[in-house]
C-alpha atoms as a PDB file:
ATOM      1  CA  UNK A   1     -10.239 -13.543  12.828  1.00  0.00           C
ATOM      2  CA  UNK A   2      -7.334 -10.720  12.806  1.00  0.00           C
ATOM      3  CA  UNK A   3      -8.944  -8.654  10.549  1.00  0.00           C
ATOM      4  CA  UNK A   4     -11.901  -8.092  12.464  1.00  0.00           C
ATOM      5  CA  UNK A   5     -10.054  -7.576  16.225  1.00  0.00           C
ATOM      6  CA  UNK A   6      -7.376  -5.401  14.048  1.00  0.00           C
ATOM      7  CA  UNK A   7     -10.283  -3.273  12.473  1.00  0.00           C
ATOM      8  CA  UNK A   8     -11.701  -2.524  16.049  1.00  0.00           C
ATOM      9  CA  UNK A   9      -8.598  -1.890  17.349  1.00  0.00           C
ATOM     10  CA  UNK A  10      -7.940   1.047  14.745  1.00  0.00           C
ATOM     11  CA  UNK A  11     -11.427   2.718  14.498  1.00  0.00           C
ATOM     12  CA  UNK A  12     -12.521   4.744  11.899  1.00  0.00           C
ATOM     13  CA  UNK A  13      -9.195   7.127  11.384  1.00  0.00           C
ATOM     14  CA  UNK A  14      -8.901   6.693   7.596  1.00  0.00           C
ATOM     15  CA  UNK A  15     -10.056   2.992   7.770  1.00  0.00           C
ATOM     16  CA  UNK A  16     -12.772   1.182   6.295  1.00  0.00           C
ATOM     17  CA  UNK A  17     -15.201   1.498   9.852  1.00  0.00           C
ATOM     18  CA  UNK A  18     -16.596  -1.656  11.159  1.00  0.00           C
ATOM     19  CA  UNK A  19     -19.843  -1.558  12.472  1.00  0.00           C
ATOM     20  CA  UNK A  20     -20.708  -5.215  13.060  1.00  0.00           C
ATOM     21  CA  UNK A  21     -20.092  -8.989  12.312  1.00  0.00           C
ATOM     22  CA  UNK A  22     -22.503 -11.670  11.577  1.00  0.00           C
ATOM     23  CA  UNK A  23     -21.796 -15.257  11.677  1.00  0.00           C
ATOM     24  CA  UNK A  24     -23.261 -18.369  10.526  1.00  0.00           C
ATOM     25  CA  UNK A  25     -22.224 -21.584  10.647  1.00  0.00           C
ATOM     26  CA  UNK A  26     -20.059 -21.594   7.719  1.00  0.00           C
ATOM     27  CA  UNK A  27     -19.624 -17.627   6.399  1.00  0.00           C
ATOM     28  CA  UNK A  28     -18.897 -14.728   8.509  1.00  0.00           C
ATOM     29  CA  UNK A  29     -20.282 -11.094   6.974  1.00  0.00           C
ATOM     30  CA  UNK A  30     -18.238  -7.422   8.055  1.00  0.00           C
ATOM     31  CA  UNK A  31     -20.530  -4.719   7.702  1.00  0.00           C
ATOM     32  CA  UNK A  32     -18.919  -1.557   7.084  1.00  0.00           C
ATOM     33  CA  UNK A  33     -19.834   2.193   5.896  1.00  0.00           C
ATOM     34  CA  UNK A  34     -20.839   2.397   2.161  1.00  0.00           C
ATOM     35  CA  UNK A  35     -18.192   3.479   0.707  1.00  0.00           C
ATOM     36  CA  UNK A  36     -17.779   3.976  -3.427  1.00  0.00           C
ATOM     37  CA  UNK A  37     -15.832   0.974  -5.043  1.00  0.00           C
ATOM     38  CA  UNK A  38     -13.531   3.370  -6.427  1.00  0.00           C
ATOM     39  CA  UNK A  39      -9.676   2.500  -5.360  1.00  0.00           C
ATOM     40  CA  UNK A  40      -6.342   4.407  -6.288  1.00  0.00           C
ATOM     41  CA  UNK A  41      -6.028   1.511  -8.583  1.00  0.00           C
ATOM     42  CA  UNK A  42      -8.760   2.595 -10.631  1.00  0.00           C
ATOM     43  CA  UNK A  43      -7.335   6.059 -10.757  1.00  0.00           C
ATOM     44  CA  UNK A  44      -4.052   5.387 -11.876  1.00  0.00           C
ATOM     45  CA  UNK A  45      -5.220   3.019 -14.160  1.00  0.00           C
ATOM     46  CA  UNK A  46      -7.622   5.398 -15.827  1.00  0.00           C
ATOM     47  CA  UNK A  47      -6.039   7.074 -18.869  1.00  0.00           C
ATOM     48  CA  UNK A  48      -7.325  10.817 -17.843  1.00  0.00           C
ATOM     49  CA  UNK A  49      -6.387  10.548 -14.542  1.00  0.00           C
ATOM     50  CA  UNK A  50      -2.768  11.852 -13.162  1.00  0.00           C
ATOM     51  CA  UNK A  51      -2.599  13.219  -9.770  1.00  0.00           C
ATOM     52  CA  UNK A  52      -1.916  16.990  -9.584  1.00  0.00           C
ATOM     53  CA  UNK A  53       0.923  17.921  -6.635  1.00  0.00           C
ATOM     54  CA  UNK A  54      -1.148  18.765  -4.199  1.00  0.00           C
ATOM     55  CA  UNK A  55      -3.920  15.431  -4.989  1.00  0.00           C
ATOM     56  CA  UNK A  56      -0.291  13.275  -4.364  1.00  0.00           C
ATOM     57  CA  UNK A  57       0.783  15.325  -1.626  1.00  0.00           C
ATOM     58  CA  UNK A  58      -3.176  15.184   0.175  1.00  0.00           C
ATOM     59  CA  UNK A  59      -3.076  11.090  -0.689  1.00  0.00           C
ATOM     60  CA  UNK A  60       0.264  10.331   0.651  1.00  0.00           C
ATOM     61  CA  UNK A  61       0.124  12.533   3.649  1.00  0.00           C
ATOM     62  CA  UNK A  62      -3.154  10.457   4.839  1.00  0.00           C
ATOM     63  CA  UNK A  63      -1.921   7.335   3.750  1.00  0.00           C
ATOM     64  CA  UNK A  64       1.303   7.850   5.680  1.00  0.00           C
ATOM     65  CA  UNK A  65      -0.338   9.407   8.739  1.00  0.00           C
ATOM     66  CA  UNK A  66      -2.466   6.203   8.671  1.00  0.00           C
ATOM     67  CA  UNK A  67       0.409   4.041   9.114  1.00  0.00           C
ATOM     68  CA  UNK A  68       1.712   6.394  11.827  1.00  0.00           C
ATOM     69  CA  UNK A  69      -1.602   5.557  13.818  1.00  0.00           C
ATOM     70  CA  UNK A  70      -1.253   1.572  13.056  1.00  0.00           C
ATOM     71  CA  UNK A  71       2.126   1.669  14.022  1.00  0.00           C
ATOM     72  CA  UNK A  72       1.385   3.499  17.354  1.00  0.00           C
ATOM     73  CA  UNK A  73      -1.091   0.206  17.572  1.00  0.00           C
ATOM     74  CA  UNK A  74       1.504  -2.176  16.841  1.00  0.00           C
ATOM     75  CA  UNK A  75      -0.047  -3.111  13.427  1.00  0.00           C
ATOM     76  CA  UNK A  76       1.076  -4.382  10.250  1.00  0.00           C
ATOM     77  CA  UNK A  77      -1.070  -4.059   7.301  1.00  0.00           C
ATOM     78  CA  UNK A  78       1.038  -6.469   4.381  1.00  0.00           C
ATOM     79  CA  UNK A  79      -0.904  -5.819   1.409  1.00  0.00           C
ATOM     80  CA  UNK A  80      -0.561  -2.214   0.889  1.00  0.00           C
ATOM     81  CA  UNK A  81      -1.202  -1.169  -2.411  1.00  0.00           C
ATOM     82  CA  UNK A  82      -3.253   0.964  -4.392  1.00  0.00           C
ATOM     83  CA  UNK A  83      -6.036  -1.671  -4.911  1.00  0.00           C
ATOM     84  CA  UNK A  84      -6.559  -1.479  -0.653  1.00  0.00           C
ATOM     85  CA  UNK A  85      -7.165   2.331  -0.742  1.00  0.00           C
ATOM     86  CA  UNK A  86     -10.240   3.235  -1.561  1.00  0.00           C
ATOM     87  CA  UNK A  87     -10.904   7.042  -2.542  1.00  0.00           C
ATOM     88  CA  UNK A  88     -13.627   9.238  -1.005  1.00  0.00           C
ATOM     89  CA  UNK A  89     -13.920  12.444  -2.797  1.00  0.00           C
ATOM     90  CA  UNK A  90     -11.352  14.131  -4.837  1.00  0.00           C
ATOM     91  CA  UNK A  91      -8.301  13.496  -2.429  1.00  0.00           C
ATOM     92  CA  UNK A  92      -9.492  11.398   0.768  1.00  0.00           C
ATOM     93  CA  UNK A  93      -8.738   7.853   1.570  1.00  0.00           C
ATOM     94  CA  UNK A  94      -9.570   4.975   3.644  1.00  0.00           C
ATOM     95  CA  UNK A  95      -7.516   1.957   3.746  1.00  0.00           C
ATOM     96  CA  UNK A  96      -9.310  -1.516   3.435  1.00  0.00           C
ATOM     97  CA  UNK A  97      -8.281  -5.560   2.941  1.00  0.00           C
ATOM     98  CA  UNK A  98      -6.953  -6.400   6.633  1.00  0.00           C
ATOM     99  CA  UNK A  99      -6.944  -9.984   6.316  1.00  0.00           C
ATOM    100  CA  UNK A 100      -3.338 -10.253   6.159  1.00  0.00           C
ATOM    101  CA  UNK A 101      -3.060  -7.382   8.937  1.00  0.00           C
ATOM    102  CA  UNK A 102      -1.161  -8.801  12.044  1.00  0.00           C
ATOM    103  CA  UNK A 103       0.484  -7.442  15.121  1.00  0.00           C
ATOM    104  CA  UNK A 104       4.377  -6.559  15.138  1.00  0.00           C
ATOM    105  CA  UNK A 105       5.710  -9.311  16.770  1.00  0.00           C
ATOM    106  CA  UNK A 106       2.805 -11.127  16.986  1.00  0.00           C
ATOM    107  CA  UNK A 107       2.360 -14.641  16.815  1.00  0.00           C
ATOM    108  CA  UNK A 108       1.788 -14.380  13.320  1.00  0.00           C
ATOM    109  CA  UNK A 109       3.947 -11.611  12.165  1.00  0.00           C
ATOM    110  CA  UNK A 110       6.776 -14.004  10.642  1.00  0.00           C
ATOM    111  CA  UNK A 111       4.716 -16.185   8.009  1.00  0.00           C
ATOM    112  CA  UNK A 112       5.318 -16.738   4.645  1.00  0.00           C
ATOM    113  CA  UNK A 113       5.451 -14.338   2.017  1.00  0.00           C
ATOM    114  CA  UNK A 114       2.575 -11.832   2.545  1.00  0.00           C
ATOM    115  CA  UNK A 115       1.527  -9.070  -0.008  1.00  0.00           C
ATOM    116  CA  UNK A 116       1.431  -8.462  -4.028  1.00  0.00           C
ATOM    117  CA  UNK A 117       4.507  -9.049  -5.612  1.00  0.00           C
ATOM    118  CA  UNK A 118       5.780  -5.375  -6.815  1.00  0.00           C
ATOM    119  CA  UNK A 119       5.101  -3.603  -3.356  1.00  0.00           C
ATOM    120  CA  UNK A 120       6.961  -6.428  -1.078  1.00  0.00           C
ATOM    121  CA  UNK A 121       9.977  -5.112   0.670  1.00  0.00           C
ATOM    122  CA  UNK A 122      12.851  -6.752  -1.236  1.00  0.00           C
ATOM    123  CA  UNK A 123      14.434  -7.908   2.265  1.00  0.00           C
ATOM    124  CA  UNK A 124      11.790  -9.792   3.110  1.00  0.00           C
ATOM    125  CA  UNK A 125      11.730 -11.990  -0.935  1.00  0.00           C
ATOM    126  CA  UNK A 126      15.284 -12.787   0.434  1.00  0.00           C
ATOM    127  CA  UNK A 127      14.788 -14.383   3.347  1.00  0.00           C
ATOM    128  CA  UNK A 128      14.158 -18.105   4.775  1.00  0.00           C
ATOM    129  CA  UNK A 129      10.247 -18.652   5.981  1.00  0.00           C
ATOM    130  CA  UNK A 130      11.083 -18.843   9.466  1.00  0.00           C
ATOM    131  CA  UNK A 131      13.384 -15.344   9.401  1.00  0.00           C
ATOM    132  CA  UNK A 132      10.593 -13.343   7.953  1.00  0.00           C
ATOM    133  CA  UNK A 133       9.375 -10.911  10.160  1.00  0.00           C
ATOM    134  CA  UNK A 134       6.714  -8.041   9.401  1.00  0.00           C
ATOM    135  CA  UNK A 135       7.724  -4.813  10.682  1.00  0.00           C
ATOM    136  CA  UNK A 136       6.287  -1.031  10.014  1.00  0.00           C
ATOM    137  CA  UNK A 137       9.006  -0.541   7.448  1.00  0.00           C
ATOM    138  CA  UNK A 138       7.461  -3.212   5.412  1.00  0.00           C
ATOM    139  CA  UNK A 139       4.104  -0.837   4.673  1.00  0.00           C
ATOM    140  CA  UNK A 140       6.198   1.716   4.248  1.00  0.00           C
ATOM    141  CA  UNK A 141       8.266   0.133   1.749  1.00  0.00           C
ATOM    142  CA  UNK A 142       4.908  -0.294  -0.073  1.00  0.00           C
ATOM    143  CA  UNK A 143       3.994   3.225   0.360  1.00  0.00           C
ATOM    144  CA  UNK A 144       6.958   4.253  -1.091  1.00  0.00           C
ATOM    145  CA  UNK A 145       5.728   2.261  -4.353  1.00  0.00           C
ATOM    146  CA  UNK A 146       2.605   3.818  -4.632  1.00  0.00           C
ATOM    147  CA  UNK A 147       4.131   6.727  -3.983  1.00  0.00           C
ATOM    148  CA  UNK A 148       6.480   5.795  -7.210  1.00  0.00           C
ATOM    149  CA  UNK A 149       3.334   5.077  -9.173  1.00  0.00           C
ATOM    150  CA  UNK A 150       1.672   8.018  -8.466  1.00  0.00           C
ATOM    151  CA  UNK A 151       4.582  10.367  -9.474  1.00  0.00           C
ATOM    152  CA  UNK A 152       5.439   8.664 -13.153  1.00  0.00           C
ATOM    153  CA  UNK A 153       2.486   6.883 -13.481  1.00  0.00           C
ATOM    154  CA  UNK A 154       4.015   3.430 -14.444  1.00  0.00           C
ATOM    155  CA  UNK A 155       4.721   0.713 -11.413  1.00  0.00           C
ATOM    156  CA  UNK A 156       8.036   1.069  -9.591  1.00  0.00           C
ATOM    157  CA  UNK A 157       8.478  -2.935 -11.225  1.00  0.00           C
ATOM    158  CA  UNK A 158       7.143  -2.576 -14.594  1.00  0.00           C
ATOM    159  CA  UNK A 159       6.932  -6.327 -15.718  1.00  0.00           C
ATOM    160  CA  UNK A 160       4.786  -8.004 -17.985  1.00  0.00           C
ATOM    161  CA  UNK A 161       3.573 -10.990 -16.200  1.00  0.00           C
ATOM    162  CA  UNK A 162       3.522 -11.777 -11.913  1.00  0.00           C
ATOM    163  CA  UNK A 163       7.096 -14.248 -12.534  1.00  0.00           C
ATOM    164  CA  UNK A 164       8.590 -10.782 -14.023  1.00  0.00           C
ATOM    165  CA  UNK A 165       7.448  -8.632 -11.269  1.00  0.00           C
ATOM    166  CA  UNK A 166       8.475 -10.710  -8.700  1.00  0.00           C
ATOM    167  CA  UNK A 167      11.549 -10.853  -9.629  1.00  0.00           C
ATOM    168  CA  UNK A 168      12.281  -7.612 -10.590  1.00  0.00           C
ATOM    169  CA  UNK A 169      10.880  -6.912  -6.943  1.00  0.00           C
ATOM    170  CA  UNK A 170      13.255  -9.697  -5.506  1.00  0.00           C
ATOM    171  CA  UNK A 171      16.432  -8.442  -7.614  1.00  0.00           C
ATOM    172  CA  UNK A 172      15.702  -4.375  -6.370  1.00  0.00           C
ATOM    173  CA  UNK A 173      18.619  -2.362  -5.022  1.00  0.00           C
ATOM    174  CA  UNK A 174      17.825   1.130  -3.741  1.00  0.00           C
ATOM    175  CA  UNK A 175      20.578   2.564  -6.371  1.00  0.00           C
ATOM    176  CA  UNK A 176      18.444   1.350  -9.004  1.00  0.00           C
ATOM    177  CA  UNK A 177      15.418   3.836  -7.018  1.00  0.00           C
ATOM    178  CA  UNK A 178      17.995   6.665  -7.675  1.00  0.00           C
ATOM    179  CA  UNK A 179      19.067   5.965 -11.157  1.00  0.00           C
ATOM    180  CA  UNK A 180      15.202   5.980 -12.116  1.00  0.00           C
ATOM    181  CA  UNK A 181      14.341   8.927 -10.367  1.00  0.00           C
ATOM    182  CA  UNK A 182      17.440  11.029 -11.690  1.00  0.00           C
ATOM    183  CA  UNK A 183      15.951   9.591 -15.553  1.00  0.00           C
ATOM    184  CA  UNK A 184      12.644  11.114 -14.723  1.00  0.00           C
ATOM    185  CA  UNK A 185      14.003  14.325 -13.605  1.00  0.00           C
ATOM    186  CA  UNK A 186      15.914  14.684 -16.998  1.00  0.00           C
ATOM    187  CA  UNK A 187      12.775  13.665 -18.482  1.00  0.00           C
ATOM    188  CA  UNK A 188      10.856  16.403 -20.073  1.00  0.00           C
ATOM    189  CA  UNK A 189       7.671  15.633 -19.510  1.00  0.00           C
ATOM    190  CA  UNK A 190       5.107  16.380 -16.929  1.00  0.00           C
ATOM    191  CA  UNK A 191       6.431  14.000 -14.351  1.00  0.00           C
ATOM    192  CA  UNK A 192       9.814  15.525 -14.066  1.00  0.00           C
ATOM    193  CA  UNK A 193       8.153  19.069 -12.900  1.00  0.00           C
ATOM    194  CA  UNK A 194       5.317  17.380 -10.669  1.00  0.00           C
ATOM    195  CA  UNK A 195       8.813  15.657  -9.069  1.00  0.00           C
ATOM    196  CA  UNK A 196      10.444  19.212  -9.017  1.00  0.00           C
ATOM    197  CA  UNK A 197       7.362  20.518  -7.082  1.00  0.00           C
ATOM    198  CA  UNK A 198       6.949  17.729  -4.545  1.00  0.00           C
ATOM    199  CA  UNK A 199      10.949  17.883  -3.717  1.00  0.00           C
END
């Protein structure tokens, strides 16, 4: 299984640690730290919760310093979003769901379409099964969503069902990320000074 070689490979730097692997004959079991079942999902879902700037600044430094360190590994996570970081404490991470984790370059680093539709890179939506290769600028691309999400608090594709978000994923130029973030900054609201700050 990738997951488990990929989550040895990487250790415990702001990843869900492995500490062993049972099999039986038909199930295999990861045991991991305990960590709380609370994900940035959760948080940004919540209705009190918004991020201060330096919670989005601590959360997005780790998350991105994390994909420095998988990179330097030649690894690929594919299903970054906020669902697959899990929160420990006020601003710390750890980044969890590997299974569709592969090398760059690997033998399975061009299959089909990989992730959750509204944090795919839009490149990849476009092209034929066999052209689609996973690089480290597809996690970032997904980064840069939650990243989106934690700033305004609404998804970078805001649809109403999976067919919408897909294809307002699919259909994404990045002068439609500028016209959005120059409405927020006009915006009055919180959002528009949290931007201010971070920028």
């Amino acid at each position: 299984m990738n997951e488990i070689e990929i989550l040895r490979v990487l250790g415990k730097k702001r990843v869900l640690n492995l500490r062993e692997v049972h099999e039986t004959e038909d199930s295999v079991y990861l045991v991991t730290d305990f960590v709380h079942n609370l994900t940035l999902k959760n948080l940004l879902k919540a209705a009190s919760s918004t991020f201060s700037v330096a919670g989005t600044k601590a959360i997005m430094y780790q998350l991105l310093k994390t994909l420095a360190h998988m990179v330097s590994m030649n690894i690929v996570h594919r299903n970054l979003r906020p669902s697959s970081i899990l929160m420990e404490g006020k601003n710390n991470i750890k980044i969890v769901n590997f299974r569709l984790a592969t090398y760059i370059n690997g033998p399975k680093a061009n299959v089909g379409i990989c992730s959750t539709p509204g944090y795919i890179a839009p490149e990849i939506l476009h092209l034929r099964h066999e052209d689609r290769v996973y690089d480290d600028k597809f996690d970032v691309f997904s980064a840069g969503c939650i990243f989106f999400e934690m700033l305004f608090e609404y998804p970078l594709f805001d649809g109403s069902d999976t067919l919408e978000i897909s294809s307002l994923n699919k259909n994404f130029k990045y002068s439609d990320l500028v016209q959005l973030v120059t409405k927020e900054q006009n915006n009055p609201q919180p959002n528009a000074t949290k931007l201010g700050k971070i920028f």
